[in-house]
Protein backbone atom coordinates (compact mmCIF):
# COMPACT_ATOMS: atom_id res chain seq x y z
CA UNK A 1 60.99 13.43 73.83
CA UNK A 2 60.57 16.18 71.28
CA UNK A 3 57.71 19.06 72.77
CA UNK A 4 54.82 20.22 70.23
CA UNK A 5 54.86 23.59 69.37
CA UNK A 6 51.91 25.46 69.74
CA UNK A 7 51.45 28.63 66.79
CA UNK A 8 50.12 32.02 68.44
CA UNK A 9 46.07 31.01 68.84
CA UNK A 10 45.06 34.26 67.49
CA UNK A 11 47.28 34.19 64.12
CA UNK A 12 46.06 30.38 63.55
CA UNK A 13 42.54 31.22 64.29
CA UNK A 14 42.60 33.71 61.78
CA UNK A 15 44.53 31.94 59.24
CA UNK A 16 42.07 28.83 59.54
CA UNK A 17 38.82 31.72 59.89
CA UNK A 18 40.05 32.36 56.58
CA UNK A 19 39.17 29.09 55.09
CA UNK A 20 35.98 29.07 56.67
CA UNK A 21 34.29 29.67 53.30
CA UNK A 22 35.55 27.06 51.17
CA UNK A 23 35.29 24.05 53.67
CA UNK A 24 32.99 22.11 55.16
CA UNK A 25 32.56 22.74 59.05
CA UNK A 26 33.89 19.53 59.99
CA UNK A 27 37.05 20.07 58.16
CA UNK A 28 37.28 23.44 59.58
CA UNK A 29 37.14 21.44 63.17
CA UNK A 30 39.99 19.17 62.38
CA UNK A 31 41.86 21.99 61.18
CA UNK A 32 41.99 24.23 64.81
CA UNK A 33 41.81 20.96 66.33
CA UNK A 34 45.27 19.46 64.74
CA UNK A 35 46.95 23.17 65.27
CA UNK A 36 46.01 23.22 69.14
CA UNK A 37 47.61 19.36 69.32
CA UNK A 38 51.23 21.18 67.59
CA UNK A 39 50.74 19.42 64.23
CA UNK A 40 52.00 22.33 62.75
CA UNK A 41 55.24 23.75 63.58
CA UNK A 42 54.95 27.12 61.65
CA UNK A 43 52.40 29.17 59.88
CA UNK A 44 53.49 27.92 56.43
CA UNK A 45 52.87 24.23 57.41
CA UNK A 46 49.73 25.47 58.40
CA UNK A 47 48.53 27.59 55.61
CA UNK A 48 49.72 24.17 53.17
CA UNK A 49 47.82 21.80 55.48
CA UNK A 50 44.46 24.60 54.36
CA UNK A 51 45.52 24.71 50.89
CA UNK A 52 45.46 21.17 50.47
CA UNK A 53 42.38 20.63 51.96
CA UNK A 54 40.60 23.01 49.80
CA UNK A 55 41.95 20.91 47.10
CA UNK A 56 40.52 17.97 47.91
CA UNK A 57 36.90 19.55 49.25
CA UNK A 58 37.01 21.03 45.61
CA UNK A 59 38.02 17.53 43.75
CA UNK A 60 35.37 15.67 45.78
CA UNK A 61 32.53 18.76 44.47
CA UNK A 62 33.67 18.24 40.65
CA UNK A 63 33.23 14.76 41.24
CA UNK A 64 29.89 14.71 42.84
CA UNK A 65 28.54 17.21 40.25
CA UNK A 66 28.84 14.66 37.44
CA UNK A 67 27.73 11.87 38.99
CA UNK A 68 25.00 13.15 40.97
CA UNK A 69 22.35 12.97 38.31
CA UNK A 70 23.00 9.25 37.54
CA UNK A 71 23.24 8.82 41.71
CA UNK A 72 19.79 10.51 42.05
CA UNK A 73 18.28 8.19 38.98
CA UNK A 74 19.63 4.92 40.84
CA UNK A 75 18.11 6.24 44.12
CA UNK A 76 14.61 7.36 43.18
CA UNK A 77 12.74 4.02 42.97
CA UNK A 78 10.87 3.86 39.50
CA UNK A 79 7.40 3.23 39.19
CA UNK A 80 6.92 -0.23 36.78
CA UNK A 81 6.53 1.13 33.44
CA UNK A 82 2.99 -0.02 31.97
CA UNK A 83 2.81 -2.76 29.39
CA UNK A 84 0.86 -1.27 26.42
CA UNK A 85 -2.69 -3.19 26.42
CA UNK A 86 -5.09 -3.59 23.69
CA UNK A 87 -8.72 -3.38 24.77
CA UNK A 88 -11.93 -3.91 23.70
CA UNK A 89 -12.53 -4.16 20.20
CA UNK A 90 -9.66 -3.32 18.69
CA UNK A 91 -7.48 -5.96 20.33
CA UNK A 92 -10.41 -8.12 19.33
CA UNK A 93 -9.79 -6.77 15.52
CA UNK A 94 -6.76 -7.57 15.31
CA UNK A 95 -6.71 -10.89 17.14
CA UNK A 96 -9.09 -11.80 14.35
CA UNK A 97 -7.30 -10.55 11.32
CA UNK A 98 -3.92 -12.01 12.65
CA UNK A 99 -5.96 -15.52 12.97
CA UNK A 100 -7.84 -14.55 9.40
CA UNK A 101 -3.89 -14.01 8.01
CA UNK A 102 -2.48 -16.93 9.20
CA UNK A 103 -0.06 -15.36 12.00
CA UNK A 104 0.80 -15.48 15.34
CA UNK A 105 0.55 -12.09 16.04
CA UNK A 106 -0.91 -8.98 14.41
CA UNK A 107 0.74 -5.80 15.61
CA UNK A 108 1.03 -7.57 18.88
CA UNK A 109 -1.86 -9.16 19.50
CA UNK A 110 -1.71 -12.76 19.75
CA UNK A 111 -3.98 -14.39 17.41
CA UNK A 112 -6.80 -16.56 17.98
CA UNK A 113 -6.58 -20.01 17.70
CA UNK A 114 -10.29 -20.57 15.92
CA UNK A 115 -13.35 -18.58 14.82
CA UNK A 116 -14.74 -20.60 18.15
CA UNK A 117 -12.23 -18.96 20.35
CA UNK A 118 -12.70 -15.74 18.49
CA UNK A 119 -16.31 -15.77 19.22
CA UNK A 120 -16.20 -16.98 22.82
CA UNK A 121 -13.89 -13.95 23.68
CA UNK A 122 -15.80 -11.73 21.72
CA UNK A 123 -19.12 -12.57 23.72
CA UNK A 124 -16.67 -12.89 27.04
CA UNK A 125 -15.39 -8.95 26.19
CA UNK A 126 -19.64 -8.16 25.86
CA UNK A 127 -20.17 -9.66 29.23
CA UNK A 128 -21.63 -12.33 27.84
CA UNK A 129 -21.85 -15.62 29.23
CA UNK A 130 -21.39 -18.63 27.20
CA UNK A 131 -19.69 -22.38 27.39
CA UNK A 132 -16.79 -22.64 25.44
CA UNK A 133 -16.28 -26.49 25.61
CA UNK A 134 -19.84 -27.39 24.62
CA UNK A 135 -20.93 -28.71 21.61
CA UNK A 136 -19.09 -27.83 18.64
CA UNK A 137 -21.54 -27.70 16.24
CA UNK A 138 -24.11 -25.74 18.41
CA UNK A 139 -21.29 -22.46 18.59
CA UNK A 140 -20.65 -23.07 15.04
CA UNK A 141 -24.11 -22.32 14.37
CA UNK A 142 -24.60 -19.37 16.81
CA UNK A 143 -21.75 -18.19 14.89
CA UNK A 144 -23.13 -18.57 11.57
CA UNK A 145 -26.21 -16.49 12.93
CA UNK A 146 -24.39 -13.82 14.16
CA UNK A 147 -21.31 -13.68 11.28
CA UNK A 148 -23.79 -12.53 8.57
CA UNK A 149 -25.65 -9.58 7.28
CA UNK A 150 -22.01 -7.48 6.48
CA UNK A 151 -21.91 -4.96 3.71
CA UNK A 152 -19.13 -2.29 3.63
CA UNK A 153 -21.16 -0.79 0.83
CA UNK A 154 -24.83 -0.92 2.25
CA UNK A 155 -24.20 -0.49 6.68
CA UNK A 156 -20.39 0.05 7.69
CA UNK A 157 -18.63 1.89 5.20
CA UNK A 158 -17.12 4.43 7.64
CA UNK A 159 -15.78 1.22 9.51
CA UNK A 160 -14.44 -0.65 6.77
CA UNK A 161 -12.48 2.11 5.22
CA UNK A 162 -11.37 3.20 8.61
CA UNK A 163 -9.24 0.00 9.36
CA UNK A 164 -8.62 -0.40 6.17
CA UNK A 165 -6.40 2.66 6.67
CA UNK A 166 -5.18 1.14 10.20
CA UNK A 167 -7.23 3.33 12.12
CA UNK A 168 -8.50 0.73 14.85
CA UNK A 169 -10.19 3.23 16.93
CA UNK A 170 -13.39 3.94 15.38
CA UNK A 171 -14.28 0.21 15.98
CA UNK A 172 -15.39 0.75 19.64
CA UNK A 173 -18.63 2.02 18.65
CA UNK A 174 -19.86 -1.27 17.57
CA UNK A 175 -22.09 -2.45 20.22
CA UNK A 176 -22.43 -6.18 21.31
CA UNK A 177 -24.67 -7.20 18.62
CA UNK A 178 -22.20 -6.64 15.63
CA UNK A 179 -20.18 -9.50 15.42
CA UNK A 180 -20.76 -9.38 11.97
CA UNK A 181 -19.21 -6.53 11.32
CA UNK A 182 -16.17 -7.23 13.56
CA UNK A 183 -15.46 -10.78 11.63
CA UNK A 184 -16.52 -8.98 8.06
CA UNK A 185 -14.21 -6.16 8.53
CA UNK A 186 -11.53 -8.17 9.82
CA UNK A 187 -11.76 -10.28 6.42
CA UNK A 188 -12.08 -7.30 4.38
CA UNK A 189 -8.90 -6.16 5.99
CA UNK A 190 -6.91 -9.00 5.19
CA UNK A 191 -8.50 -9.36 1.92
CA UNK A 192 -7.35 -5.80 1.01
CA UNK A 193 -4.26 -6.96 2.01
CA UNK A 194 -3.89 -9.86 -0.05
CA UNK A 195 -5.02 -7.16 -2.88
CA UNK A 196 -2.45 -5.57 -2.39
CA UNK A 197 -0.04 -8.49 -2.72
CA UNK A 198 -2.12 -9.72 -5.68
CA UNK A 199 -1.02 -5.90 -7.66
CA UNK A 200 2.74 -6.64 -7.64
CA UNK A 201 1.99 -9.79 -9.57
CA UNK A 202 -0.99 -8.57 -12.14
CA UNK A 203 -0.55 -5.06 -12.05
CA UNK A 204 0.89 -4.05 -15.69
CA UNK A 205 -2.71 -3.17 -16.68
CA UNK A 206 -2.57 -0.20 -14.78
CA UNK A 207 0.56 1.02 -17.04
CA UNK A 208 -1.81 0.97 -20.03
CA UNK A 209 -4.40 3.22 -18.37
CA UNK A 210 -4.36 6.89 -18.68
CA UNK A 211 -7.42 7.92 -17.14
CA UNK A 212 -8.70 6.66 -13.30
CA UNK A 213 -12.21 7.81 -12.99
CA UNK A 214 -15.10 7.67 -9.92
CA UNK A 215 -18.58 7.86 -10.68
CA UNK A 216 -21.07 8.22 -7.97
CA UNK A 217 -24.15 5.99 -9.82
CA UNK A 218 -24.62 3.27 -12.43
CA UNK A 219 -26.34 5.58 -14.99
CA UNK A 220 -23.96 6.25 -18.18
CA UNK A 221 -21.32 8.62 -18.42
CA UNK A 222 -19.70 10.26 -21.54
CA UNK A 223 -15.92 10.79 -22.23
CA UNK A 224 -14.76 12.85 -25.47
CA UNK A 225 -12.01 12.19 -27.34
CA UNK A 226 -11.41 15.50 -29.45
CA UNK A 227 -9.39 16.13 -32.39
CA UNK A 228 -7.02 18.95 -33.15
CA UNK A 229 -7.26 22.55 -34.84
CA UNK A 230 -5.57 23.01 -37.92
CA UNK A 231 -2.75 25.26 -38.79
CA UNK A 232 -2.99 28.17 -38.16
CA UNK A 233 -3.57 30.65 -40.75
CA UNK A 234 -1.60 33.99 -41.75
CA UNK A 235 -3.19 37.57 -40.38
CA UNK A 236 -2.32 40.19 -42.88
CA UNK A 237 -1.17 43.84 -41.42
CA UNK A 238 -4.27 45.54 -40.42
CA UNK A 239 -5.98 42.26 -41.31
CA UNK A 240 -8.91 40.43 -38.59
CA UNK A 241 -8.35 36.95 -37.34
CA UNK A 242 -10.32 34.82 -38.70
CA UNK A 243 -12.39 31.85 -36.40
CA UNK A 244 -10.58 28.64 -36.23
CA UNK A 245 -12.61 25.70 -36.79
CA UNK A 246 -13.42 23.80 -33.64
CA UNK A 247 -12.02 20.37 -33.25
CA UNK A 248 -14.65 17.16 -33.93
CA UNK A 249 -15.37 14.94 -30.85
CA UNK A 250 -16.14 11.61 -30.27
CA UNK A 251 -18.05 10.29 -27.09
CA UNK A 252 -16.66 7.24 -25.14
CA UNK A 253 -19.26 5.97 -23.07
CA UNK A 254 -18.73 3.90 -19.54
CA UNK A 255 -21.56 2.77 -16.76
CA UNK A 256 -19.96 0.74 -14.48
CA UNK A 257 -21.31 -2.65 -13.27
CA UNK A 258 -20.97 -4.97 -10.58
CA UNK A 259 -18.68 -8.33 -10.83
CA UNK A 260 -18.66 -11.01 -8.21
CA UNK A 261 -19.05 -14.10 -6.71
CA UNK A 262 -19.42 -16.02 -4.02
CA UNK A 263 -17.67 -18.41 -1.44
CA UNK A 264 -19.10 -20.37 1.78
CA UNK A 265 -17.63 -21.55 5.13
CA UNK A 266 -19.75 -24.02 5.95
CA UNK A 267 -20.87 -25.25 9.53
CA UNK A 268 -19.09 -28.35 9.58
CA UNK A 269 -15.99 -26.56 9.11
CA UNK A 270 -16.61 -23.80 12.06
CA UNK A 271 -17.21 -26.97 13.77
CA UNK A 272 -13.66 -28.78 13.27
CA UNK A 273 -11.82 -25.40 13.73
CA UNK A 274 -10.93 -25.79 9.95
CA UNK A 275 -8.37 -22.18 9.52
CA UNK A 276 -7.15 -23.47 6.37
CA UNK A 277 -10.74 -22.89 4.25
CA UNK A 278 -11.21 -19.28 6.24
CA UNK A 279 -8.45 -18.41 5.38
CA UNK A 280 -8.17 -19.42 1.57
CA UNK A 281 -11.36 -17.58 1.23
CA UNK A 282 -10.07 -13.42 0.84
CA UNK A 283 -6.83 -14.65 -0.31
CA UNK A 284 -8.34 -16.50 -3.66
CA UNK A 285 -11.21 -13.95 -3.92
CA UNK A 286 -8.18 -11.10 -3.86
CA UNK A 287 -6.48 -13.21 -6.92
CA UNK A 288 -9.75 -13.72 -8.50
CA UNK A 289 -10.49 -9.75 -8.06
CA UNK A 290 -7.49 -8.46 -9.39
CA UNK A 291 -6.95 -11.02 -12.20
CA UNK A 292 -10.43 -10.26 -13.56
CA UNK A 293 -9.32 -6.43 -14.01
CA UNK A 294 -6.16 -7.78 -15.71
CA UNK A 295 -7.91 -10.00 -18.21
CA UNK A 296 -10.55 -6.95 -18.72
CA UNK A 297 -7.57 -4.69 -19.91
CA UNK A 298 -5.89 -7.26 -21.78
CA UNK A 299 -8.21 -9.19 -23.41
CA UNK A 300 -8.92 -5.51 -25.65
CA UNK A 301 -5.93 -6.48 -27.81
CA UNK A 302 -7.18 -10.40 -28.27
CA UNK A 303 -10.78 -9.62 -28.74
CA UNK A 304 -10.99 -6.86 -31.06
CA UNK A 305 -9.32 -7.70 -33.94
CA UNK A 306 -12.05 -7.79 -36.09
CA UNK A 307 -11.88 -5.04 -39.59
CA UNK A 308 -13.34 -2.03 -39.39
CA UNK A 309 -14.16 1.14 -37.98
CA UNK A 310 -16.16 1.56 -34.51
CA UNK A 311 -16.28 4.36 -31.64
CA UNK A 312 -17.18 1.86 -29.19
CA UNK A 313 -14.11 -0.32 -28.72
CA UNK A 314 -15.34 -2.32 -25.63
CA UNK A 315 -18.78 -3.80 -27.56
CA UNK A 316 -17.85 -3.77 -31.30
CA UNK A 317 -14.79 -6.12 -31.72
CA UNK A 318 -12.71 -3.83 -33.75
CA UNK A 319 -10.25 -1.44 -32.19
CA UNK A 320 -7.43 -2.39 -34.69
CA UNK A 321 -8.44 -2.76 -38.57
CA UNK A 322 -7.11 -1.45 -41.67
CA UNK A 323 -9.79 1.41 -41.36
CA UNK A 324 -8.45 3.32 -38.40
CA UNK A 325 -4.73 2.67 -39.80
CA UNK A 326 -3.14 0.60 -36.97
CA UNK A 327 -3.52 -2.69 -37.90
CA UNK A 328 -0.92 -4.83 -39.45
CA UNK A 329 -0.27 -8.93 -40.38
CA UNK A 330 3.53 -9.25 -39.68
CA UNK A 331 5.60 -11.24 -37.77
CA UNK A 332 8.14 -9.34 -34.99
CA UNK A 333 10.98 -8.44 -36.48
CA UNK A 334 12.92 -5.45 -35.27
CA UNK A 335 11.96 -4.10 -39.35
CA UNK A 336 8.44 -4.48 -38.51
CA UNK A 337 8.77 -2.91 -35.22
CA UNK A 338 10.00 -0.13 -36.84
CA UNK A 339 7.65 0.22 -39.21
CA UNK A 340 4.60 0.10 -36.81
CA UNK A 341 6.58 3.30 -35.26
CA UNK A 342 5.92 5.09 -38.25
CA UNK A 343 2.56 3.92 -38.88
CA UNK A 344 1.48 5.25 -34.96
CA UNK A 345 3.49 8.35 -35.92
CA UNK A 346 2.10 9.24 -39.25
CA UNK A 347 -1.86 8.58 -38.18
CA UNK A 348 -3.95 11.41 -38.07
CA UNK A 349 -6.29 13.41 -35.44
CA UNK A 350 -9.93 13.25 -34.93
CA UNK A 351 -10.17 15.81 -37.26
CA UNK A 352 -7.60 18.90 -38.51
CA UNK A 353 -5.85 16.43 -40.89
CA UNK A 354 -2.48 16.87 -39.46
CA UNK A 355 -0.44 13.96 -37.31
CA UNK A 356 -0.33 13.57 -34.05
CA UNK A 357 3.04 11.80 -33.67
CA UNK A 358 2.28 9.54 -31.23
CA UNK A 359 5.37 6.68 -30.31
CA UNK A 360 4.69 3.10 -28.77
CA UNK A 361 5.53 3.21 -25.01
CA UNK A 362 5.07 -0.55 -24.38
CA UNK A 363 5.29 -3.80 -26.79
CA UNK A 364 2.55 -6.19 -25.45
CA UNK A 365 3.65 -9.48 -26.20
CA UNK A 366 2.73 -13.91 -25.41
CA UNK A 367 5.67 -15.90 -23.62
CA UNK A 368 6.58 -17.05 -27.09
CA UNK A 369 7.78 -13.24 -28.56
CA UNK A 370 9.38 -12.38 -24.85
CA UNK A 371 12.78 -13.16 -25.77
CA UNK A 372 12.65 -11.83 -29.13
CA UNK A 373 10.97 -8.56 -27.52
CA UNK A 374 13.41 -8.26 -24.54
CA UNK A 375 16.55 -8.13 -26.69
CA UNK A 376 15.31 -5.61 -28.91
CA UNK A 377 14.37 -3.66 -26.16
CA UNK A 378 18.05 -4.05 -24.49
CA UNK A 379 20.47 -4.96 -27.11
CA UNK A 380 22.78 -2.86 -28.52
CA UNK A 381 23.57 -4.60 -31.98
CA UNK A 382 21.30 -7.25 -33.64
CA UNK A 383 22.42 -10.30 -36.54
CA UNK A 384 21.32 -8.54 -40.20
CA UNK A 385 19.15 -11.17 -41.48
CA UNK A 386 20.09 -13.54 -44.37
CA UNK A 387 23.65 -13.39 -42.99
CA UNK A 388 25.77 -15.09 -40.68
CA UNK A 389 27.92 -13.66 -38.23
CA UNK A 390 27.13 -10.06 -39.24
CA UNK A 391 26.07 -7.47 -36.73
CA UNK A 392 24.14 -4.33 -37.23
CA UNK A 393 23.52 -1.54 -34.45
CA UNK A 394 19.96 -1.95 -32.88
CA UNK A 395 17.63 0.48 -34.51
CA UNK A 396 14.84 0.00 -32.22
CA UNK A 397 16.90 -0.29 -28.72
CA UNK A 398 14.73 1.26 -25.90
CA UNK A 399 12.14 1.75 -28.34
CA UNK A 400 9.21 0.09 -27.02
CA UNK A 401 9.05 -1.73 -23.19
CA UNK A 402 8.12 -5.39 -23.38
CA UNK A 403 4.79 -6.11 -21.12
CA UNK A 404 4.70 -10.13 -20.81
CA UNK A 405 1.04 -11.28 -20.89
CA UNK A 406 1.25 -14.88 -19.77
CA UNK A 407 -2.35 -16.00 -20.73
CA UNK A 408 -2.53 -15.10 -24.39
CA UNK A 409 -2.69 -18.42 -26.25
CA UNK A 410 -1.56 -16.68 -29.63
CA UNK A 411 2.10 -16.79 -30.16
CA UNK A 412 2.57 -14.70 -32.87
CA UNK A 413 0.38 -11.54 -32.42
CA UNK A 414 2.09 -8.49 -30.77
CA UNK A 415 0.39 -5.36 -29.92
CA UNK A 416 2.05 -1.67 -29.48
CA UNK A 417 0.97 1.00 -27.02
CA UNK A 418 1.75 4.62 -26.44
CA UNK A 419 2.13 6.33 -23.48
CA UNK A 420 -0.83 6.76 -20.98
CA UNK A 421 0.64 9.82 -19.58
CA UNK A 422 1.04 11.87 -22.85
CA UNK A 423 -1.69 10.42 -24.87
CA UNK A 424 -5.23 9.00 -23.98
CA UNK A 425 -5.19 5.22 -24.39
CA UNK A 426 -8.25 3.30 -21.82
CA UNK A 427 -10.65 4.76 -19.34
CA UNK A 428 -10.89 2.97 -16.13
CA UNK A 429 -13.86 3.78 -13.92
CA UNK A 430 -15.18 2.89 -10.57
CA UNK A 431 -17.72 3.34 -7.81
CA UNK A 432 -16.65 6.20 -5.50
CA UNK A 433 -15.68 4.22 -2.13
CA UNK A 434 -15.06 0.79 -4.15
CA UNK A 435 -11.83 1.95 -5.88
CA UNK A 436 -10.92 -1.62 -4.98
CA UNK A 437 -12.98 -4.35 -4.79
CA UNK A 438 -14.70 -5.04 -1.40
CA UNK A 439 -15.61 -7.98 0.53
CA UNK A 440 -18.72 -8.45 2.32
CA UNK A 441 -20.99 -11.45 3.74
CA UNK A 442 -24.59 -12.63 3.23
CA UNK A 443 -26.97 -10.29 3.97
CA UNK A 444 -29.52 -11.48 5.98
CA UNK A 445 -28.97 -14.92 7.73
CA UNK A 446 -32.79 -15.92 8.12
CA UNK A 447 -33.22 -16.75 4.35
CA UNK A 448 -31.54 -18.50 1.64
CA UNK A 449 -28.85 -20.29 1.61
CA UNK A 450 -27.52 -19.16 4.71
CA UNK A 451 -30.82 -20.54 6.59
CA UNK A 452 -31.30 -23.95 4.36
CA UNK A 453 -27.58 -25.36 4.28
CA UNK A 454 -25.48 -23.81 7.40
CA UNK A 455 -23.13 -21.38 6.15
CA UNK A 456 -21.48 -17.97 5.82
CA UNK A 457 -21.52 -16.89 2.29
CA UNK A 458 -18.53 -14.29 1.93
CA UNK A 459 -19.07 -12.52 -1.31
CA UNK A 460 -16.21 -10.80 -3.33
CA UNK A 461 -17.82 -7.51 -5.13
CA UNK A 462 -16.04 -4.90 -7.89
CA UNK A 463 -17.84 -2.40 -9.01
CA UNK A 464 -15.90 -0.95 -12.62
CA UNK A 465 -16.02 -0.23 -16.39
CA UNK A 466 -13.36 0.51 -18.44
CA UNK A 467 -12.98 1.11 -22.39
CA UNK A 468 -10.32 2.30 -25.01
CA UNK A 469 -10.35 6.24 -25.57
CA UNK A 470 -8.28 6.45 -28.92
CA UNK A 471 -7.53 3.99 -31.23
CA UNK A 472 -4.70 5.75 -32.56
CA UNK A 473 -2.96 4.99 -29.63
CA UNK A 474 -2.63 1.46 -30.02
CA UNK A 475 -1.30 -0.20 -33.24
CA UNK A 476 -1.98 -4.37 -33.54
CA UNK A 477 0.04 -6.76 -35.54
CA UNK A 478 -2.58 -9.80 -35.92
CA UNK A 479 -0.71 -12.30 -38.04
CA UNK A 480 -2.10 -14.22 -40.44
């Protein structure tokens, strides 16, 4: 049997005293408690058996350091995070214009299901009480009483534009009695947003406007067109300048007017939870709208053909003639093209009898001349007429952009524009706050045609005028 060695106690109490510092107590314990049993046989063993465990106390640390953080995360019990909620008018909003739109949800709110249900929660969210499974028809006419008498222009203008914008918020302030507005701004919303879709597709007019103008009233306003000094004359040494004379001007004159119309959602429709006719309603008004504007902007080129010499294009029927030098009778032709560039270039101011070397921007052209128009615009070489197989370089590539105006019954008339951003070409003016058109509802639900058949009368309203600025800006090939 081989007898433990015991070390000196003082020498191993200091040796093990002297790890004190970097161990934990209990370690410390097994330590003096091994070297009392004999475990080691000689102060080196004993010293290794400390340097080792100061290894591993200092392993474990390193270790517990970096995962501590993710230890104390999986420990600390975590309060349920909160669902976002809509409340109170707003998620009613939206509920209504995601119903109005034809979606499921609208910026997560589920949509309602029917102008019933819409109205029934809406009275529910009031504290209301009301039965939502009895008769149809009765709802659908408390509904047509309270869905009335909505006019962004007249009442709720600081409502309409608000959510217009997406800002929901300001539509807590409308107390229980507003329904009207709630439903009306809803379908102002999503008729803004059918607008908006309605641009893309019958926006070119806008290209052909240089100036966007608010009034604040219906009475008149003027516009001057001016001409242009003339050259300036020589000073002599010593000599005085002499005045100039001022520059002519013509007055262009716009007062804008309202356009509309109007389109009903009857009773029996409420009744049978029809979405399909609500929600036709702001999407054809939108088209309506913004087709109206295009047709007012185009239909300057097809309308006033007539010879002559006017300063009020919109009324007079003659913005191109022979008079005001930008009217010609020719056929397209990538000659003829060329030669209305120098007839816009060589036409002269107002007044100062020099040119003002204006170039076509645009081509304006029926769905017969698009080709023709298109490959001018692009090509590099063209055929040289009267030949065949012959190729000439393009003379008029890039020259003028085609616009494609798919109404215009004429196919042989072509029209040339310059550019709205370096010369004035039509005025475009509308009501401050009705930029775009608005939608509103029957005003007051006690008479007319609200009280005698039923309905909701949802009016589409666009409040504009607009009218040519320079004739020399435009050049119009009407053939004969």
């Amino acid at each position: 049997k081989t007898e433990k060695v015991t070390l000196d106690a003082k020498i191993t109490d200091e040796h093990i005293k002297a790890a004190e510092a970097k161990l934990p107590k209990g370690v410390v314990t097994r330590l003096r408690n091994r070297a009392k049993d004999g475990v080691f046989e000689t102060i080196e063993a004993l010293d290794a058996a400390v340097t080792e465990e100061i290894g591993i106390y200092d392993e474990v640390k390193a270790t517990i350091k970096d995962t501590l953080p993710a230890m104390k995360e999986l420990a600390t019990p975590k309060e349920p995070k909160a669902e976002a909620k809509e409340v109170g008018n707003e998620a009613l909003f939206k509920a209504m214009v995601g119903m109005i739109a034809g979606k499921k949800t609208y910026e997560g709110v589920k949509s309602f299901h029917s102008l019933k249900e819409a109205y029934w929660k809406y009275k529910a969210a009031k504290g209301e009480t009301i039965t939502p499974f009895g008769s149809g028809l009765g709802m659908a006419s408390d509904i047509i009483k309270e869905a009335n008498h909505f006019d962004t222009f007249v009442s709720r203008a600081d409502i309409n534009e608000a959510v217009a914008g997406g800002d929901y918020t300001v539509l807590e302030s409308i107390t229980s009695s507003t329904f009207s507005v709630l439903l009306g701004t809803a379908m102002h919303k999503v008729f803004l947003d059918a607008y908006a879709e309605m641009v893309k597709n019958f926006g070119d007019w806008r290209k052909l406007v240089s100036h966007f103008v608010t009034v604040t009233d219906f009475k008149e306003y003027n516009f001057s067109r001016r001409g242009t000094y003339s050259t300036l004359p020589s000073v002599a040494q010593g000599g005085t300048y002499q005045p100039l004379t001022s520059p002519s001007e013509e007055n262009v004159k716009v007062s804008v007017v309202k356009f509309g119309g109007t389109e009903d959602l009857t009773i029996e429709a409420i009744a049978n939870d029809d979405l399909n006719a609500l929600r036709r309603i702001p999407r054809d008004l939108a088209l309506s709208a913004e087709y109206t504007r295009y047709k007012a902007i185009f239909d300057f080129f097809t309308a006033n053909t007539g010879d002559g010499v006017t300063l009020d294009y919109g009324s007079a029927n003659k913005l191109f003639s022979t008079g005001n030098k930008n009217k010609g009778t020719t056929a397209l032709s990538s000659d003829e093209l060329y030669a209305a560039w120098v007839a816009m270039k060589e036409n002269t101011a107002l007044s100062g009898a020099q040119e003002v070397f204006i170039s076509p921007r645009y081509i304006l052209v029926p769905s017969e001349l698009m080709r023709i128009a298109g490959q001018m615009y692009t090509g590099e070489f063209e055929l040289e007429p009267g030949t065949a197989g012959v190729m000439n370089v393009n003379p008029v590539k890039s020259l003028a952009e085609p616009i494609h105006v798919p109404y215009w019954t004429d196919a042989n008339n072509w029209y040339l524009v310059a550019d709205p951003t370096k010369h004035a070409t039509i005025i475009f003016a509308t009501m401050r706050d009705h930029e775009d058109p608005h939608l509103v509802t029957q005003d007051d639900p006690s008479v007319g045609s609200v009280f005698t058949a039923d309905k909701i009368t949802i009016k589409v309203r666009d409040i504009r005028d607009q009218d040519v600025l320079d004739h020399r800006s435009f050049y119009g090939e009407v053939v004969a």
